[in-house]
Every structure is written in structure tokens, then in C-alpha cells.
Protein backbone atom coordinates (compact mmCIF):
# COMPACT_ATOMS: atom_id res chain seq x y z
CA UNK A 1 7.18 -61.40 0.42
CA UNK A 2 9.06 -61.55 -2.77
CA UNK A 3 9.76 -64.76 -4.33
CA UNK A 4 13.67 -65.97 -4.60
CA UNK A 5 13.85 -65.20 -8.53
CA UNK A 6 12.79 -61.72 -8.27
CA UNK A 7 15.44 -60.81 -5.59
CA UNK A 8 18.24 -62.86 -7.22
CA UNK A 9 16.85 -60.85 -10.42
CA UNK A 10 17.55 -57.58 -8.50
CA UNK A 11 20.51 -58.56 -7.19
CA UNK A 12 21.95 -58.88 -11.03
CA UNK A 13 20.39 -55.72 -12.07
CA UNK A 14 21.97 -54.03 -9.22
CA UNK A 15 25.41 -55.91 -9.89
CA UNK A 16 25.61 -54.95 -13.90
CA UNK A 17 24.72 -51.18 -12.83
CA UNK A 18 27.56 -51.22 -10.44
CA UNK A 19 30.18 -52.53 -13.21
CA UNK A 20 28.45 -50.02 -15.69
CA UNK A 21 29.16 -47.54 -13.15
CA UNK A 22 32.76 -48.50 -12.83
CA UNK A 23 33.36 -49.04 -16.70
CA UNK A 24 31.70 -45.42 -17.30
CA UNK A 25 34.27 -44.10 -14.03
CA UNK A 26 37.34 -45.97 -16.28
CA UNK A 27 36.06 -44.87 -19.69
CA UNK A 28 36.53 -41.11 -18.27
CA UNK A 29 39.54 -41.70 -16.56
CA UNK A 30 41.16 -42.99 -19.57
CA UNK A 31 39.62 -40.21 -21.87
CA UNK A 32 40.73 -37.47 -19.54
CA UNK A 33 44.24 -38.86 -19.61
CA UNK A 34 44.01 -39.14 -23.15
CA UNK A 35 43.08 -35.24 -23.45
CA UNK A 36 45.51 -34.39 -20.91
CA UNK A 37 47.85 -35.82 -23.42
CA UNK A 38 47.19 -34.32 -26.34
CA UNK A 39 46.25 -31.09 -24.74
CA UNK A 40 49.32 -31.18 -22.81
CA UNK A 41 47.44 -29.46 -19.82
CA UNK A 42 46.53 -30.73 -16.60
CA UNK A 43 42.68 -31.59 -16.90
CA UNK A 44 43.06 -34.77 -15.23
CA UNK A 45 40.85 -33.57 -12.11
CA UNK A 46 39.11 -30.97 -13.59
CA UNK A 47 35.75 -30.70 -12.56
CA UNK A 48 32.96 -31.65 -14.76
CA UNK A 49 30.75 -29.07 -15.11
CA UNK A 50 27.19 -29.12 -17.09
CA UNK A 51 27.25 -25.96 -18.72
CA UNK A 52 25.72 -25.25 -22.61
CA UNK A 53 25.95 -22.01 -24.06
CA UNK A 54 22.57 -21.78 -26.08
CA UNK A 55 22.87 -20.36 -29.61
CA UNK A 56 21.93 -17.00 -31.22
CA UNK A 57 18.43 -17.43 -32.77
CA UNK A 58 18.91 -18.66 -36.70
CA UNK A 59 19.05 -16.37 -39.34
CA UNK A 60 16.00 -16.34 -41.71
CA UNK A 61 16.15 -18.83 -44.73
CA UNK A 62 16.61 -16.26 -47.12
CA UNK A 63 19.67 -15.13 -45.65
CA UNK A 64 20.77 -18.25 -45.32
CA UNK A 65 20.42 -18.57 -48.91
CA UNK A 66 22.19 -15.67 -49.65
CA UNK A 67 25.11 -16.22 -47.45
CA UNK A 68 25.79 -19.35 -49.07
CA UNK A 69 25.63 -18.23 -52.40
CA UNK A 70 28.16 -15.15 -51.44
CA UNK A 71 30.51 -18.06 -50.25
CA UNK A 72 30.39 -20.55 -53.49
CA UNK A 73 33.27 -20.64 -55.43
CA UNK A 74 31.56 -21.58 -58.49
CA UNK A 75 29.11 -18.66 -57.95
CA UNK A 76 32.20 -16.33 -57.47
CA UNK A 77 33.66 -17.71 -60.32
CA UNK A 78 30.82 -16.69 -62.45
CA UNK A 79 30.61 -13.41 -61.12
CA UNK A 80 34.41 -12.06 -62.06
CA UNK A 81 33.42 -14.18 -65.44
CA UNK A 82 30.53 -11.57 -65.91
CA UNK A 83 33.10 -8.18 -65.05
CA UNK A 84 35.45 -9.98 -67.24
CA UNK A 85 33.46 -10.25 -70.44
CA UNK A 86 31.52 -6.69 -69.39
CA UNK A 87 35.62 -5.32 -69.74
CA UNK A 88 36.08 -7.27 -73.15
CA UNK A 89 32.98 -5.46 -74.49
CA UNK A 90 34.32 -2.32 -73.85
CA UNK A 91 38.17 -3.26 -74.90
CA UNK A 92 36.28 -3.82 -78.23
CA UNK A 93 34.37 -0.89 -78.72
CA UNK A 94 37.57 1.10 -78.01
CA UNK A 95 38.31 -0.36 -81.15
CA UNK A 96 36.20 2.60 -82.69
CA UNK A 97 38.16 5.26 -81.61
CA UNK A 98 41.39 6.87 -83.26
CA UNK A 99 44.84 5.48 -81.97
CA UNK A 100 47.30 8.28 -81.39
CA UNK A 101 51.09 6.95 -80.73
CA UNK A 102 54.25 8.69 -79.97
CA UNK A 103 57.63 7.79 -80.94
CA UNK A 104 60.16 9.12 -78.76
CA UNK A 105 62.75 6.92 -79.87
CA UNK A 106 62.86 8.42 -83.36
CA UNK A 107 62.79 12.35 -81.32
CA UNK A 108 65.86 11.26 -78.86
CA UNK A 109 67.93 9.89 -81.78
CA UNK A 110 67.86 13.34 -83.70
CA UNK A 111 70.90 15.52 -82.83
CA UNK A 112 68.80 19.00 -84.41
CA UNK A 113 65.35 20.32 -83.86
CA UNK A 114 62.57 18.23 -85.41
CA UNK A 115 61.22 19.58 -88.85
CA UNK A 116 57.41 19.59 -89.43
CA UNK A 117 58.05 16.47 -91.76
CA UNK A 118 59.88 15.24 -88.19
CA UNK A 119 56.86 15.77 -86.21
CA UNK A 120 54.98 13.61 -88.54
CA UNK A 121 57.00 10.88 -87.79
CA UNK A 122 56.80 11.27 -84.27
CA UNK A 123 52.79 11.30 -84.02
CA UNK A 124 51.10 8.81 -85.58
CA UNK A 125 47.60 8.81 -86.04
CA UNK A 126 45.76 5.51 -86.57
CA UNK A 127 41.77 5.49 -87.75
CA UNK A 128 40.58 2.33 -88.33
CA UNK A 129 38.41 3.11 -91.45
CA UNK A 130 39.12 0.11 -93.12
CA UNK A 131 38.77 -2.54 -90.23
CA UNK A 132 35.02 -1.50 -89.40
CA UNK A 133 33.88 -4.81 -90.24
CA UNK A 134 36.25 -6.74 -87.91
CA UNK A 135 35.46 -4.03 -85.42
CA UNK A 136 31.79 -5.04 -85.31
CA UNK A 137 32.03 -9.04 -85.42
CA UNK A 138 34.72 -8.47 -82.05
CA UNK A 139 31.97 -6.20 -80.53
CA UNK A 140 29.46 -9.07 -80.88
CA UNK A 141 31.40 -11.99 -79.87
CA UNK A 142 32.31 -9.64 -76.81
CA UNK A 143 28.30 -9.21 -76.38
CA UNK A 144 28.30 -12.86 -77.06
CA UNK A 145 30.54 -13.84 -74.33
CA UNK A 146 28.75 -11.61 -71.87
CA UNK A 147 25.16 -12.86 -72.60
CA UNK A 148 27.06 -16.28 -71.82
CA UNK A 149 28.46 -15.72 -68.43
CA UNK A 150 25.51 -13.96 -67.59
CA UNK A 151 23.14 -17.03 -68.59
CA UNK A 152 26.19 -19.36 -66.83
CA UNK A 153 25.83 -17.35 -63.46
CA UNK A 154 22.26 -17.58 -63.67
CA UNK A 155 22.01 -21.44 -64.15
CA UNK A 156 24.74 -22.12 -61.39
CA UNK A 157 22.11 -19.58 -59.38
CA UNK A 158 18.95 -21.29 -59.83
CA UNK A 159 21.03 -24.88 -59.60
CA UNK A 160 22.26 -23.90 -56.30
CA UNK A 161 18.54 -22.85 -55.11
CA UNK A 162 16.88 -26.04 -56.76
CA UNK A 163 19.19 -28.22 -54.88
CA UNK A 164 17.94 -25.99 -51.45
CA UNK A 165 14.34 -26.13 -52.11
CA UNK A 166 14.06 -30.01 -52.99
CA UNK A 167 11.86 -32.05 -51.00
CA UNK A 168 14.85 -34.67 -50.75
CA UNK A 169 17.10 -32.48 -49.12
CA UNK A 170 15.18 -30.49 -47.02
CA UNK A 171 13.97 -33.89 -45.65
CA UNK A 172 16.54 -36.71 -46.21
């Protein structure tokens, strides 16, 4: 009942699935050879096997968020920035207090029992009276530096977020 071009028109159909079929059967011969190869383990005639392990429900967005920011070097950066300058404000108001020194070297040299005029020598007492004003202008350039990583670790912050929460990327 069917007309001569519609069976020779099968007949083609049926002929390129059968060399698609062997291609495909050569294509995975040659690949498992190939991984046999590199893998240096017999997986020539391993069976094939359809098997998909399905993944642990996503995480919510905002720990997403948060996870990614723990991970960014920049972010990281900024952070030890901030405890660095936070330590610089305090080396300078440690500026304030008295520096008391001892010099043993003068005490081990001495052969006799050190004098009270001795002992002054080998205390020294240091108030900065004088060096107020320097004191101060390191204690704000310290606060200076702080207020700077802070404001740095907060633009790298809301960078990283505005680069999450663009229409662009959530969609391109």
C-alpha cells in the first residue's frame, strides 16, 4: 500500500540509525579505552550502569551569601586589616603610659653591691610629659586608619552583595 519513495525513505532512515548506532558503539569503545588508559584500570567491560546520586536540598540564599563572603580573599583581607589597625590604636595609646626599663648590663658589669645612686642607673623611668602632642596626632591617625579599613571592608561587603543581587547576574 505504500508508495516506492516512502519505503526507499524508510529504508535510509533505518540505514543512518544503524551507522549512528555503530558510530555511538565505536565512540564508547574508543572512550573506554581511552579511560582505561589514563585510569590505568581495567574498565574496558565495565558495565554501564544509570545511576545519579540526587543532591542535598540547597542551602538558603542567605547562607549562600554568607559562605561566600567567609571564603573571599579580599573580604579576609579586610578583616585582619580591621584587627590590625584596632592593635595600632591601642600600640598608640600605650604611648600614655610611663616606660619603666631595666639595665642589667650596667648591674652585671659592677664587681660590688649597687649604691642607691647605682640603682638609679639601673631603673629608668620614662614619662612622656613633653611628647603629649605627638602622642595625640599618632592616636588619631591610628583612629584614622581604623575608620578606613572599617569603611574598606564595608565597601568590598556591599560590592560583593551588589554584584549578587543584580538583575544581570542573577539572569545572564
Amino acid at each position: 500500500m505504500a508508495r516506492p519513495l516512502d519505503a526507499a525513505q524508510a529504508e535510509a532512515q533505518a540505514a543512518s540509525t544503524r551507522a549512528q548506532l555503530v558510530d555511538a558503539r565505536r565512540d564508547v569503545r574508543t572512550g573506554r579505552q581511552t579511560l582505561a588508559f589514563l585510569l590505568n584500570a581495567p574498565v574496558e567491560d565495565a558495565p554501564l550502569t544509570d545511576e545519579y546520586a540526587i543532591p542535598l536540598p540547597l542551602p538558603g540564599v542567605e547562607d549562600m551569601v554568607k559562605r561566600g563572603q567567609a571564603g573571599r580573599q579580599e573580604i579576609v583581607a579586610a578583616e585582619a586589616g580591621i584587627e590590625a589597625a584596632r592593635q595600632a590604636v591601642s600600640g598608640a595609646f600605650s604611648q600614655y603610659y610611663p616606660n619603666v626599663s631595666i639595665n642589667f648590663d650596667y648591674f652585671i658589669k659592677r664587681q660590688s653591691i649597687p649604691t642607691a645612686q647605682d640603682w638609679l642607673l639601673l631603673l629608668q623611668v620614662q614619662v612622656p610629659i613633653f611628647s603629649a602632642g605627638q602622642i595625640h596626632a599618632d592616636v588619631r591617625a591610628a583612629w584614622s586608619q581604623l575608620r578606613q579599613a572599617l569603611l574598606d571592608a564595608q565597601q568590598r561587603s556591599e560590592e560583593h552583595t551588589s554584584e549578587l543581587q543584580s538583575p544581570c547576574n542573577l539572569v545572564c
